[in-house]
N, C-alpha and C. Protein backbone atom coordinates (compact mmCIF):
# COMPACT_ATOMS: atom_id res chain seq x y z
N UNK A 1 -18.90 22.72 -40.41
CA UNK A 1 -19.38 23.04 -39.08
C UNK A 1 -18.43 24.08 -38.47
N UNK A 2 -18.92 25.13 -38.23
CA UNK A 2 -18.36 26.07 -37.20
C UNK A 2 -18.24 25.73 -35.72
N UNK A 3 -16.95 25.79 -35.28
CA UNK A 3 -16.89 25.64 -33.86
C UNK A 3 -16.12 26.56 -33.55
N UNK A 4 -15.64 26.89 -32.52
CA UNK A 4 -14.74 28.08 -31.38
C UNK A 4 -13.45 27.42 -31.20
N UNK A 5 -12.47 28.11 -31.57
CA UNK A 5 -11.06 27.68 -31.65
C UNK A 5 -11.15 27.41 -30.07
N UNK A 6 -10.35 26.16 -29.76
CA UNK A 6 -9.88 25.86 -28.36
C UNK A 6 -11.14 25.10 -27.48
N UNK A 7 -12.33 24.64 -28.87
CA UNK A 7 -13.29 23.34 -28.37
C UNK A 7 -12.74 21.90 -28.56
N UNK A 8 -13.01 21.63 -27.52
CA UNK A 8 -13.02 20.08 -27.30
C UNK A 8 -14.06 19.07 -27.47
N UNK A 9 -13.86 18.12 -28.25
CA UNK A 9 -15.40 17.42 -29.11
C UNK A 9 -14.49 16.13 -28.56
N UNK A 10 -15.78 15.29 -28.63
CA UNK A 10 -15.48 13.86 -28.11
C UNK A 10 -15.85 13.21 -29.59
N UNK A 11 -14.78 12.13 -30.16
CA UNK A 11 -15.08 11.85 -31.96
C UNK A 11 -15.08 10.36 -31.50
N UNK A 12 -15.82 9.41 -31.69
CA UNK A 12 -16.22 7.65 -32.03
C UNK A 12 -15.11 7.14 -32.74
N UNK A 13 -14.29 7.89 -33.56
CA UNK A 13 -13.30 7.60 -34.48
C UNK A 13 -12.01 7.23 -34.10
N UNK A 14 -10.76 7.23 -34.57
CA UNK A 14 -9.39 7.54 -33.69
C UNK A 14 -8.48 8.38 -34.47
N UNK A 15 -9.06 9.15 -34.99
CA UNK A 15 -7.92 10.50 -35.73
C UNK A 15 -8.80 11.66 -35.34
N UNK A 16 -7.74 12.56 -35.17
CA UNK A 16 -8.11 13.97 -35.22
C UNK A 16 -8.69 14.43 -36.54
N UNK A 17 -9.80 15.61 -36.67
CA UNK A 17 -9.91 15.92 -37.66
C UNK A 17 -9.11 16.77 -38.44
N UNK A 18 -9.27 17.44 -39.50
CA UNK A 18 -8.01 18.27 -40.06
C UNK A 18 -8.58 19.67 -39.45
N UNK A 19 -7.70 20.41 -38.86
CA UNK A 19 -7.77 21.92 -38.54
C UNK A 19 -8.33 21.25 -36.45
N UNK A 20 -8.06 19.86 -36.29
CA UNK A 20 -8.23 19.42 -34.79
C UNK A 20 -6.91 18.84 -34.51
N UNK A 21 -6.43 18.76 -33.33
CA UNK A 21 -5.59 17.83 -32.61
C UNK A 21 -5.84 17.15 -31.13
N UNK A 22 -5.46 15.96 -31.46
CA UNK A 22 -6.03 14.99 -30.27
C UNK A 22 -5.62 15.71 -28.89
N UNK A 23 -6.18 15.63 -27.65
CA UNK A 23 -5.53 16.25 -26.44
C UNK A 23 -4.77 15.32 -25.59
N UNK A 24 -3.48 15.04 -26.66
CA UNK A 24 -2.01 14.36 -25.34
C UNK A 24 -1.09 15.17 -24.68
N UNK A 25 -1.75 16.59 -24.51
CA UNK A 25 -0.35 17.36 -23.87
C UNK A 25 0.56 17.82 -25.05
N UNK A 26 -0.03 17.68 -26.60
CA UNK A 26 1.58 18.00 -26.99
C UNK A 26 1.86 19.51 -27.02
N UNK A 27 2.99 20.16 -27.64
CA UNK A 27 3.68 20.90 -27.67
C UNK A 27 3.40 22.06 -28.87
N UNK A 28 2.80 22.98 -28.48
CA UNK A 28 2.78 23.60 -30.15
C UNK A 28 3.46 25.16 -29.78
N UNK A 29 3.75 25.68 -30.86
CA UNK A 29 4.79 26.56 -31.16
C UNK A 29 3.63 28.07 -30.81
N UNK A 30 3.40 29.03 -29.86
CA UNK A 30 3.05 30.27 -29.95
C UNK A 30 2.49 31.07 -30.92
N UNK A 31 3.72 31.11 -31.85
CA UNK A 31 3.70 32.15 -33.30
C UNK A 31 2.81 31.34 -34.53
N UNK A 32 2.63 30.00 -34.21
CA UNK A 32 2.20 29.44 -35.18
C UNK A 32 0.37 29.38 -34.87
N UNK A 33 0.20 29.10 -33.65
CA UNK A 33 -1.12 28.68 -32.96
C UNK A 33 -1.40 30.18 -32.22
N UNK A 34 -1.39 31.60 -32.23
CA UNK A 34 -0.99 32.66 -31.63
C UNK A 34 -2.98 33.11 -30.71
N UNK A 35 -3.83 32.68 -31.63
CA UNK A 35 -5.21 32.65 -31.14
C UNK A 35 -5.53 31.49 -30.13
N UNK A 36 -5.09 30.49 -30.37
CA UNK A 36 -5.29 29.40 -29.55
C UNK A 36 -4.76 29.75 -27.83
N UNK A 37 -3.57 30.20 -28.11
CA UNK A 37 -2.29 30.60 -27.11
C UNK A 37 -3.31 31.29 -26.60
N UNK A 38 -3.48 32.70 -27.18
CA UNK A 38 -4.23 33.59 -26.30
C UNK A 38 -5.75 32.99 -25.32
N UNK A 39 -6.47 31.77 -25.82
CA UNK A 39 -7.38 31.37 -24.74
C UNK A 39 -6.74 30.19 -23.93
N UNK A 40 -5.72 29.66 -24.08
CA UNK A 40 -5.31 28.88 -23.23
C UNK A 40 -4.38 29.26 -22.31
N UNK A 41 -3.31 29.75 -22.78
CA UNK A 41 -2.28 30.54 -22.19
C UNK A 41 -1.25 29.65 -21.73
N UNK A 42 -0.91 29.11 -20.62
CA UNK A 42 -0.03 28.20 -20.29
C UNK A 42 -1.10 27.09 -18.76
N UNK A 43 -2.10 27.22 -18.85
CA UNK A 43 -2.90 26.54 -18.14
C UNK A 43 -2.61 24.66 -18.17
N UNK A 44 -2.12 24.54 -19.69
CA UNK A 44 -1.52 22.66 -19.57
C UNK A 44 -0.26 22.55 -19.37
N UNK A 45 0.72 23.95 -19.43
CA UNK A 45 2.14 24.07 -19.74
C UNK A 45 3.20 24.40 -20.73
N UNK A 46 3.71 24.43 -20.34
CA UNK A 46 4.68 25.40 -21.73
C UNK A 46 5.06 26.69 -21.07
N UNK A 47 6.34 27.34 -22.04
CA UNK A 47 7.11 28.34 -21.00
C UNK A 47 6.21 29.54 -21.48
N UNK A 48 5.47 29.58 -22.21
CA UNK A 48 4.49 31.07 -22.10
C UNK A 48 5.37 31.78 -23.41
N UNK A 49 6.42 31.33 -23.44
CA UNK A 49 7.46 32.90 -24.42
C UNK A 49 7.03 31.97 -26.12
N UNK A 50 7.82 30.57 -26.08
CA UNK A 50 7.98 30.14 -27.53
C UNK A 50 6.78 29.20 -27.76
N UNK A 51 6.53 28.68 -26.38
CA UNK A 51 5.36 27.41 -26.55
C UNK A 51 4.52 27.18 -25.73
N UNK A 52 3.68 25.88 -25.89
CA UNK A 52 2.20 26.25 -24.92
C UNK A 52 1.89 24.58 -25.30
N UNK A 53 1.12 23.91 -24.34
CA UNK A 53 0.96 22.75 -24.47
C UNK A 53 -0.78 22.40 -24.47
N UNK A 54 -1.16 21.58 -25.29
CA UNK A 54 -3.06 21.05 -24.95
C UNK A 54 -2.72 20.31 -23.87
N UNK A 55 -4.38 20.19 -24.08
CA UNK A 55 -4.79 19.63 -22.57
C UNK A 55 -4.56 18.44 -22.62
N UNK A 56 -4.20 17.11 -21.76
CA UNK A 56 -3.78 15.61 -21.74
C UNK A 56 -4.68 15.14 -21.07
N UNK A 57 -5.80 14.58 -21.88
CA UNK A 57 -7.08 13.80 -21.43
C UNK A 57 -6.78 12.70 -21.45
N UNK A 58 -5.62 12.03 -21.52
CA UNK A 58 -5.16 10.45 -21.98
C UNK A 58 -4.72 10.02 -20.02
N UNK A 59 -5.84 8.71 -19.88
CA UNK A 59 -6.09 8.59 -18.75
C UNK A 59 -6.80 9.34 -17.39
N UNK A 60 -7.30 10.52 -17.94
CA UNK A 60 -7.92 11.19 -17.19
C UNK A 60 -9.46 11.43 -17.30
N UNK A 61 -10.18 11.90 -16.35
CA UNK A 61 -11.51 12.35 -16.54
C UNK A 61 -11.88 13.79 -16.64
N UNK A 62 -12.20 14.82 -17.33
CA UNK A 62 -12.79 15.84 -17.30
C UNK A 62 -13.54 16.02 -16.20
N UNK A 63 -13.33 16.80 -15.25
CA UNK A 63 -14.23 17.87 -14.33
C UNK A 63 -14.34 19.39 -14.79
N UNK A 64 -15.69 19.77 -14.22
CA UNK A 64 -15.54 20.77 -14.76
C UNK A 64 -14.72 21.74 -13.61
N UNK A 65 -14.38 23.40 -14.02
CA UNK A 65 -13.86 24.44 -13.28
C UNK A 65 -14.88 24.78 -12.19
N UNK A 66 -14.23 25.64 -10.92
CA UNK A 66 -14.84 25.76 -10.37
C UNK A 66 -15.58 25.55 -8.99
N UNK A 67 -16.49 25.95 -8.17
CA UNK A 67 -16.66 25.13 -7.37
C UNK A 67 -18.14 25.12 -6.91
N UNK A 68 -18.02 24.36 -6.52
CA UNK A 68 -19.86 23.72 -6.08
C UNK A 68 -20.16 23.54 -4.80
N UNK A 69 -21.51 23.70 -4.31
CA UNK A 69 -21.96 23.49 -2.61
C UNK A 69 -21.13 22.37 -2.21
N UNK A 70 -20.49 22.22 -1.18
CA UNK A 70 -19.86 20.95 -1.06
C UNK A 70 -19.05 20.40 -1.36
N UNK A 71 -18.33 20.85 -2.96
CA UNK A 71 -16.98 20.52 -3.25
C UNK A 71 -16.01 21.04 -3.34
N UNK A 72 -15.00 20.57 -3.38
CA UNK A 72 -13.24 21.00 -3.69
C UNK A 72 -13.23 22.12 -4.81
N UNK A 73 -12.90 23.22 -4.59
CA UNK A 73 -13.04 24.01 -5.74
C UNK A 73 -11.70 23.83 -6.83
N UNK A 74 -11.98 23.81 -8.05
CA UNK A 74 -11.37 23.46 -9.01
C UNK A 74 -10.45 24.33 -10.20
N UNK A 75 -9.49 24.30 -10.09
CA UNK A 75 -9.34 25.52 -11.40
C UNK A 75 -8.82 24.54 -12.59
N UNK A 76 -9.26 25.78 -13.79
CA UNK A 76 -8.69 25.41 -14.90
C UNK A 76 -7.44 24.80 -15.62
N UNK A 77 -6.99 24.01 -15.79
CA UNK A 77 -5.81 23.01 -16.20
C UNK A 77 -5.32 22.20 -14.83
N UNK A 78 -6.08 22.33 -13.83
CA UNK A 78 -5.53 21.43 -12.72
C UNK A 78 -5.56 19.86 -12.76
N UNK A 79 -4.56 19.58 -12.64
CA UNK A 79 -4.50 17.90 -12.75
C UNK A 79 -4.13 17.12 -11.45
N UNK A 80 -5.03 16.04 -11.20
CA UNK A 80 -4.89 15.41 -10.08
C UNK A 80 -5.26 13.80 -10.15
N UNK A 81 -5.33 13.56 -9.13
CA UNK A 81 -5.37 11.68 -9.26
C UNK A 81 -4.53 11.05 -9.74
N UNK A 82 -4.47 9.68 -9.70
CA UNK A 82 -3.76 8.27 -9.94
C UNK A 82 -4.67 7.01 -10.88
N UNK A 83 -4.03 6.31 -11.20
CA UNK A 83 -5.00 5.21 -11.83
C UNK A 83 -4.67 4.10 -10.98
N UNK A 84 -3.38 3.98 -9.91
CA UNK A 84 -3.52 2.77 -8.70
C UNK A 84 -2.68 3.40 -7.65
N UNK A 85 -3.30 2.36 -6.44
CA UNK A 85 -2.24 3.45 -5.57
C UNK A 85 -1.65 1.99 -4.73
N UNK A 86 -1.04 1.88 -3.76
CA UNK A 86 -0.36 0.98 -3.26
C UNK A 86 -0.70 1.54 -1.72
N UNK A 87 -1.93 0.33 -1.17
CA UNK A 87 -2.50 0.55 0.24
C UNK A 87 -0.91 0.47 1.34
N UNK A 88 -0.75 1.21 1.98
CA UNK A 88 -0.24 1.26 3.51
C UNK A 88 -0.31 0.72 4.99
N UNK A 89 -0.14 0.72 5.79
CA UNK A 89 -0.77 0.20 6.94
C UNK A 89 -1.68 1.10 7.58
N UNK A 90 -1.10 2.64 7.20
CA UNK A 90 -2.41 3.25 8.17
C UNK A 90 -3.57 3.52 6.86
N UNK A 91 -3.47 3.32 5.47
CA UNK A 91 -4.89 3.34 4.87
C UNK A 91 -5.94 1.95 5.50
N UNK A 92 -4.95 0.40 5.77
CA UNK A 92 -6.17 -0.55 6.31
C UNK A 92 -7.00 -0.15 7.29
N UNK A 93 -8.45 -1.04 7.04
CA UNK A 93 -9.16 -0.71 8.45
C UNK A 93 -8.45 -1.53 9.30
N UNK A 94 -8.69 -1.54 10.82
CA UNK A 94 -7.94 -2.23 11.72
C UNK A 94 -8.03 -3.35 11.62
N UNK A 95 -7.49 -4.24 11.88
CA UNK A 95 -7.80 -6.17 12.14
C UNK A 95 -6.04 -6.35 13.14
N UNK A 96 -7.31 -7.64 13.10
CA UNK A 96 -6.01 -8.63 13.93
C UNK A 96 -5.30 -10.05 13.11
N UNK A 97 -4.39 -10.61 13.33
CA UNK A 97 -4.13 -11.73 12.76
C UNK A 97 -3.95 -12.86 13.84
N UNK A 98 -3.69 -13.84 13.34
CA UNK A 98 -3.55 -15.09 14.43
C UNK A 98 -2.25 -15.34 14.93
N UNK A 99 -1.79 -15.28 16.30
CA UNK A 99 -0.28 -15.39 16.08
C UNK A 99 -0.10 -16.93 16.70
N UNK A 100 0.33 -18.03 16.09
CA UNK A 100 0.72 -19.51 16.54
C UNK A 100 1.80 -19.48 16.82
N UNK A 101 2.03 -19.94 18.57
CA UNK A 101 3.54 -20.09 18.86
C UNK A 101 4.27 -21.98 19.03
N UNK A 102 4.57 -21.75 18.63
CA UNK A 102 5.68 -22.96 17.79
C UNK A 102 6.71 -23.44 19.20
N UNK A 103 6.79 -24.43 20.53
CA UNK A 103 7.51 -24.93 21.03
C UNK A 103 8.95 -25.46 20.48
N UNK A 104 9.66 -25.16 21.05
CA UNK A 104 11.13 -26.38 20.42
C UNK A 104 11.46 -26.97 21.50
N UNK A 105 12.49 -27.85 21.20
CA UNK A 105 12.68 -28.81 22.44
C UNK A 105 11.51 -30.20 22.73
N UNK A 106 11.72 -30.51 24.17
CA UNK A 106 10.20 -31.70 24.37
C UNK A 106 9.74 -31.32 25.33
N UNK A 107 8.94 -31.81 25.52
CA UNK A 107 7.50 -31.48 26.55
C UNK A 107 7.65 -31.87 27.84
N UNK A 108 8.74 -32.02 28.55
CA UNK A 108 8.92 -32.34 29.58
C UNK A 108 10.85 -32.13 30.71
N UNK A 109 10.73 -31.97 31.47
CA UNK A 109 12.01 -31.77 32.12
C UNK A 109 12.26 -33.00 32.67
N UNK A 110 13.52 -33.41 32.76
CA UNK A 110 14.01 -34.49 33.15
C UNK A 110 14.93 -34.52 34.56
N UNK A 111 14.08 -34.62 35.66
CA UNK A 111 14.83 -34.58 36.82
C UNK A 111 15.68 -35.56 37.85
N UNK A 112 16.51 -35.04 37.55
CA UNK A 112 17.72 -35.97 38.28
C UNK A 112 18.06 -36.43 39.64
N UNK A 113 18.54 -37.29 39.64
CA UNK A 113 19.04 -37.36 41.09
C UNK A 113 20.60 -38.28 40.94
N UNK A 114 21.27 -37.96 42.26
CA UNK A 114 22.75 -39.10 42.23
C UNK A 114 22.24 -40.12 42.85
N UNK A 115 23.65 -40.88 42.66
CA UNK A 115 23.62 -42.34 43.30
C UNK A 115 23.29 -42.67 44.49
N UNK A 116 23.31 -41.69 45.54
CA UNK A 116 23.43 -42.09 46.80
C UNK A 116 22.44 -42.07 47.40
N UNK A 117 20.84 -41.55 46.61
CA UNK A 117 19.73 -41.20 47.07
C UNK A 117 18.68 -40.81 46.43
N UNK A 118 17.76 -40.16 47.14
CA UNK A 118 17.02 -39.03 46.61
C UNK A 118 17.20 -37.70 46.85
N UNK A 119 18.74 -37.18 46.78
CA UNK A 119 19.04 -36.33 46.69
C UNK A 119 19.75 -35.67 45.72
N UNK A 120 19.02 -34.49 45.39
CA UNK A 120 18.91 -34.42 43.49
C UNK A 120 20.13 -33.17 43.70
N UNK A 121 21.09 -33.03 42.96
CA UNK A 121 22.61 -31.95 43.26
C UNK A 121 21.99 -31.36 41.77
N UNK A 122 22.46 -30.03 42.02
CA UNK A 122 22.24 -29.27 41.08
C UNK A 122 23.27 -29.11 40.13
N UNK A 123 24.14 -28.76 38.98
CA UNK A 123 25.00 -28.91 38.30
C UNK A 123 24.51 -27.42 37.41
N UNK A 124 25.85 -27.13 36.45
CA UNK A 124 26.22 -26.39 35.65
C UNK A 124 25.23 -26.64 34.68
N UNK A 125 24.73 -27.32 34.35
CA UNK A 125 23.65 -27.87 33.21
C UNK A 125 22.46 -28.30 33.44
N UNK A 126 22.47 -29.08 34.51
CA UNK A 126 20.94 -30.00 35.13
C UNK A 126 19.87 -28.56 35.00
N UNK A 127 19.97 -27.59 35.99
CA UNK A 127 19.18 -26.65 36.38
C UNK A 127 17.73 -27.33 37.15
N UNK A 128 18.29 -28.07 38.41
CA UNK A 128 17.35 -28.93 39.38
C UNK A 128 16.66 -28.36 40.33
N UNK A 129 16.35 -28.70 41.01
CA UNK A 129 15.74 -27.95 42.21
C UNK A 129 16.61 -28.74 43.33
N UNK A 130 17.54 -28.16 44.31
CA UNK A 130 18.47 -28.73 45.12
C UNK A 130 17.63 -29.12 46.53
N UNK A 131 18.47 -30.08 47.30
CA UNK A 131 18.15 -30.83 48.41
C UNK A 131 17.49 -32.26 48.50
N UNK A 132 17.38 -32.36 49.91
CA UNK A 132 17.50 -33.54 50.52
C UNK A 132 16.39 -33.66 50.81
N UNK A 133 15.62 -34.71 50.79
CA UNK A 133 13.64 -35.26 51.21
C UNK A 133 14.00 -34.56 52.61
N UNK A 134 12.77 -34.29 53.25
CA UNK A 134 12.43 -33.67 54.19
C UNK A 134 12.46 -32.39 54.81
N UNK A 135 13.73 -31.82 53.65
CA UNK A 135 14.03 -30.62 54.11
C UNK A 135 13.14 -29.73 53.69
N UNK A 136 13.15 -28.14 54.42
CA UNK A 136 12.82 -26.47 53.41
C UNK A 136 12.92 -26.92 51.99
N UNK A 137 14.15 -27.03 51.62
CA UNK A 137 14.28 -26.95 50.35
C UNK A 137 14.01 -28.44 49.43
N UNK A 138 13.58 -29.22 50.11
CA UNK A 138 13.43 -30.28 49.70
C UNK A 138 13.12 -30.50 48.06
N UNK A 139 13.88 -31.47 47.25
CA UNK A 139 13.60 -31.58 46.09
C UNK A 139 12.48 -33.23 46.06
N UNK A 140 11.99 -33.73 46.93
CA UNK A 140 11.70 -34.74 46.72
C UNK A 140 9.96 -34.31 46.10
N UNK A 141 9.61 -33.47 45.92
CA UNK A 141 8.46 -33.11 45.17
C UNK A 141 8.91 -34.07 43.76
N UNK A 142 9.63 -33.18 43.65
CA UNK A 142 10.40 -34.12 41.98
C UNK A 142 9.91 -35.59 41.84
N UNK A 143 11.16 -36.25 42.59
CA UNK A 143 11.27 -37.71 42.55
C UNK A 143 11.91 -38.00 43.74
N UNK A 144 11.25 -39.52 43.85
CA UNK A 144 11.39 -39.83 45.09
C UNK A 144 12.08 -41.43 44.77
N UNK A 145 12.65 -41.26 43.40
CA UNK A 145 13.02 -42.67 43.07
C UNK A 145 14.45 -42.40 42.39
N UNK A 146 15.16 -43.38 42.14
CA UNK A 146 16.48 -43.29 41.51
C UNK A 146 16.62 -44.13 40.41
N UNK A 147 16.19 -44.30 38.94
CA UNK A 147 16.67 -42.81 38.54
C UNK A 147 15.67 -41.90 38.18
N UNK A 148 15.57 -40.75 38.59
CA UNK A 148 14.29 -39.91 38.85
C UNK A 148 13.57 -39.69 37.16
N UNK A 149 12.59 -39.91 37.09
CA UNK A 149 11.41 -39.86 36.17
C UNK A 149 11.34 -38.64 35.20
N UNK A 150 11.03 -38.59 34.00
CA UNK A 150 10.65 -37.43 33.42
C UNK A 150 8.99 -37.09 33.82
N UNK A 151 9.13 -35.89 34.34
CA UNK A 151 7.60 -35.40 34.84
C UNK A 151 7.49 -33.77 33.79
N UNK A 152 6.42 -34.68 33.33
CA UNK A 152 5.79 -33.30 32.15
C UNK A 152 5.00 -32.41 33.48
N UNK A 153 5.52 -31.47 33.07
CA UNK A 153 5.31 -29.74 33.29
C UNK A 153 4.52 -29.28 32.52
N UNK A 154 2.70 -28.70 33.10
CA UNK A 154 1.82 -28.20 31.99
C UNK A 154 2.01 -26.95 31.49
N UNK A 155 2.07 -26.55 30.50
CA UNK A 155 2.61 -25.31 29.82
C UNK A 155 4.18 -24.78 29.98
N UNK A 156 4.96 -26.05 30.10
CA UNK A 156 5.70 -25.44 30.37
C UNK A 156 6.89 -26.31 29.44
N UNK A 157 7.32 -25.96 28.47
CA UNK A 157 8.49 -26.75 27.58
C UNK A 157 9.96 -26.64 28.12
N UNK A 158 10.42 -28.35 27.51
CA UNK A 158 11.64 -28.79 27.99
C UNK A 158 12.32 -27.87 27.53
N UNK A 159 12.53 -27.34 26.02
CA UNK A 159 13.45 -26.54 25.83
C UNK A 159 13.82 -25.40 26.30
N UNK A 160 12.62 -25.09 27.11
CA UNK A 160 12.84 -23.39 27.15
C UNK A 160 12.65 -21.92 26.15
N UNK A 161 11.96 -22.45 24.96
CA UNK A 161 11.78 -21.43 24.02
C UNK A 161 10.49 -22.28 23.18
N UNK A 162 11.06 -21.12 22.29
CA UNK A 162 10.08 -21.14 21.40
C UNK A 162 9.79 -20.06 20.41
N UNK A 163 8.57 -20.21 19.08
CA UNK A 163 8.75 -19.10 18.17
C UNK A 163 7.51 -18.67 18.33
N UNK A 164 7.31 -17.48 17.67
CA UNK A 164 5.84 -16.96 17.70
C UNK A 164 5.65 -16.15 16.16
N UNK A 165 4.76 -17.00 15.48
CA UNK A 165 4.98 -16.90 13.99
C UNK A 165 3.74 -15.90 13.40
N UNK A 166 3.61 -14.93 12.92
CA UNK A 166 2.33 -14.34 12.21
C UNK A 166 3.00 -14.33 11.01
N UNK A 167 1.89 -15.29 9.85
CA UNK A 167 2.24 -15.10 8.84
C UNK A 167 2.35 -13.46 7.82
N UNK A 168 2.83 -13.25 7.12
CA UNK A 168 2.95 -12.42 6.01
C UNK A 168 2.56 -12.75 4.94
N UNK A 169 1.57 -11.94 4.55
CA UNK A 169 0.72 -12.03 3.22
C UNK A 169 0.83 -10.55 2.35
N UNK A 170 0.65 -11.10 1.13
CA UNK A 170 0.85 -9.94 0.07
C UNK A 170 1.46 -9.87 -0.51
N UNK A 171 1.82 -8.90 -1.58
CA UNK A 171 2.81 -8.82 -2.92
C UNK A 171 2.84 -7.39 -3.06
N UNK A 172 2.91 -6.52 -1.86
CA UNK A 172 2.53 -4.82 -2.06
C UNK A 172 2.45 -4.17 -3.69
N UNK A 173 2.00 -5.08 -4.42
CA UNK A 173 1.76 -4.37 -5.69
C UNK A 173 0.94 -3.49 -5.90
N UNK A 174 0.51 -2.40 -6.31
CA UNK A 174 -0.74 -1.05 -6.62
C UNK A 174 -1.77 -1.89 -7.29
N UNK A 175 -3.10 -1.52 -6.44
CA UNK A 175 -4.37 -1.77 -6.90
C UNK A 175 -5.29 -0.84 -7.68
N UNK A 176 -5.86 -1.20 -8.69
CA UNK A 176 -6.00 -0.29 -9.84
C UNK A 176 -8.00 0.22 -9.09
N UNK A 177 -7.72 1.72 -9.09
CA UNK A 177 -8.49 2.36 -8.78
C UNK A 177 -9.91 3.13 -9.84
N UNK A 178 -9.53 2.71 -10.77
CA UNK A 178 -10.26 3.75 -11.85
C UNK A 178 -11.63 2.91 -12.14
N UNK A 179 -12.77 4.14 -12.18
CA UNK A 179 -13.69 3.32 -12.16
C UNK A 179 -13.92 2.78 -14.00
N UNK A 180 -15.00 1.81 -13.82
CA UNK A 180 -15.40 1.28 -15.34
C UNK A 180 -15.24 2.66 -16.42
N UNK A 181 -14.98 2.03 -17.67
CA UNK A 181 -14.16 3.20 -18.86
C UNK A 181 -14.24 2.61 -19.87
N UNK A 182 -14.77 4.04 -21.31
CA UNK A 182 -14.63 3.61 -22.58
C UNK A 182 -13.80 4.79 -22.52
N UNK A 183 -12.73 3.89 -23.48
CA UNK A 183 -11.57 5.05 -24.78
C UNK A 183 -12.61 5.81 -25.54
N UNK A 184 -12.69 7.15 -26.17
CA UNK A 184 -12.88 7.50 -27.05
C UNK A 184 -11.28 8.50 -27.39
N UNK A 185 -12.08 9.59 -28.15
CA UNK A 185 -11.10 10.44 -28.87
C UNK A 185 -11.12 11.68 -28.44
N UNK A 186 -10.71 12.56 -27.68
CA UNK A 186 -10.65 13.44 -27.12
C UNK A 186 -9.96 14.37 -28.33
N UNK A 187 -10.79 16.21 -28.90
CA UNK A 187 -9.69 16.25 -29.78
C UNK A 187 -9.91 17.96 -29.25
N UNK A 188 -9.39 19.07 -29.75
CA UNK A 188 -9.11 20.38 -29.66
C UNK A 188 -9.32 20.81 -31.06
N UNK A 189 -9.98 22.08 -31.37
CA UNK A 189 -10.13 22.60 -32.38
C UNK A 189 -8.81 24.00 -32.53
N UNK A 190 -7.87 23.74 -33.40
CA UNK A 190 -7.05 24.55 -33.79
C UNK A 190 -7.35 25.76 -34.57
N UNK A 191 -8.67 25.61 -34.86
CA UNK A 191 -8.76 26.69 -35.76
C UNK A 191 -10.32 27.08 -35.88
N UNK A 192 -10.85 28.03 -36.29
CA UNK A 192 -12.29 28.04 -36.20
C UNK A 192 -12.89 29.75 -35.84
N UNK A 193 -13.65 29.82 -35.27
CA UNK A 193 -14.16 31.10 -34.55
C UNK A 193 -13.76 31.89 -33.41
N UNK A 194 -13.19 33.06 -33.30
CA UNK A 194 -12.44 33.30 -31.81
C UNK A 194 -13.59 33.50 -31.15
N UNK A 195 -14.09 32.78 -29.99
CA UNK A 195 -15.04 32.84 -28.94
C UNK A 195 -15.09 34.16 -28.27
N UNK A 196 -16.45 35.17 -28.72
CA UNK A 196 -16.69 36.25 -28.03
C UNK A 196 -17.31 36.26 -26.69
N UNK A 197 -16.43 37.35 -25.30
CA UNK A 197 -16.45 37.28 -24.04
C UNK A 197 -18.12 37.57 -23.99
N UNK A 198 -18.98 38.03 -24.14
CA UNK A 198 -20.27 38.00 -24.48
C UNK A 198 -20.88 38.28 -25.50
């Protein structure tokens, strides 16, 4: 079979044929491949002077050159894409999560009073509401008994704190993007017919 030096045939098999080589990018020598060189040139890579590299179809898809109504225009040996990528916060769509806040301490304040009354003294620690029944400042809202009562406070915790927990989920590992795929054999013809410009 005649083919055009620098065709690419898709083979069912897994060897290159003889006078073919598979397309992994490798490395071939200028002076040796000197027709090939001349239609490829350095389009997969290689320094142009001693060497020149095929094309690396291993994990990739063929597009063709070029460009089309509507698409990205394309040139020859351009390589692009990933096979996973690792989502971000600004690739998610938006959401919300649940945030549960967590009390410490107990559910209630414990208000005091001294011996001599119902008059509740404020201290370095207590943090009371000060005075004497009847007054402005009267604390007898509190308690009006000795020894004054724990009175739960709605929403409002003994300790004074608390946590506010949103869990963390995930393992930021890369999610594999590539759509459904058969292996075949991707190969290059080294040798053959030099392809006439018309």
């Amino acid at each position: 079979m005649e083919v055009f030096v620098g065709s690419i045939m898709t083979f069912g098999f897994d060897f290159a044929p003889l006078g073919w080589q598979t397309c992994s990018g490798q490395t071939l020598g200028i002076a040796q491949y000197s027709a090939l060189f001349s239609l490829l040139g350095t389009h997969y890579g290689g320094d142009g002077v001693r060497v020149f590299q095929l094309p690396n179809l291993q994990g990739r898809l063929p597009i063709s050159q070029g460009a089309g109504l509507g698409l990205t225009p394309r040139v020859i040996g351009e390589a692009s894409g990933t096979e996973d990528v690792t989502l971000l916060v600004g690739n998610m769509p938006a959401h919300t999560h649940v945030a549960t806040f967590t009390p410490s301490g107990g559910s209630a304040y414990n208000v005091s009073s001294n011996t001599a009354g119902n008059t509740i003294v404020p201290t370095a620690t207590n943090n009371v509401l000060a005075g004497s029944p009847g007054g402005p400042s009267s604390a007898a809202i509190w308690a009006t008994s000795t020894p004054a009562p724990s009175i739960p406070l709605g929403g409002v915790n003994g300790g004074g704190g608390g946590a506010v927990i949103n869990g963390i989920t995930g393992s930021s590992l890369p999610t594999a993007i590539m759509n459904p795929f058969l292996v075949l054999n991707f190969s290059i013809a080294l040798v053959g017919v030099f392809p006439p410009r018309n």
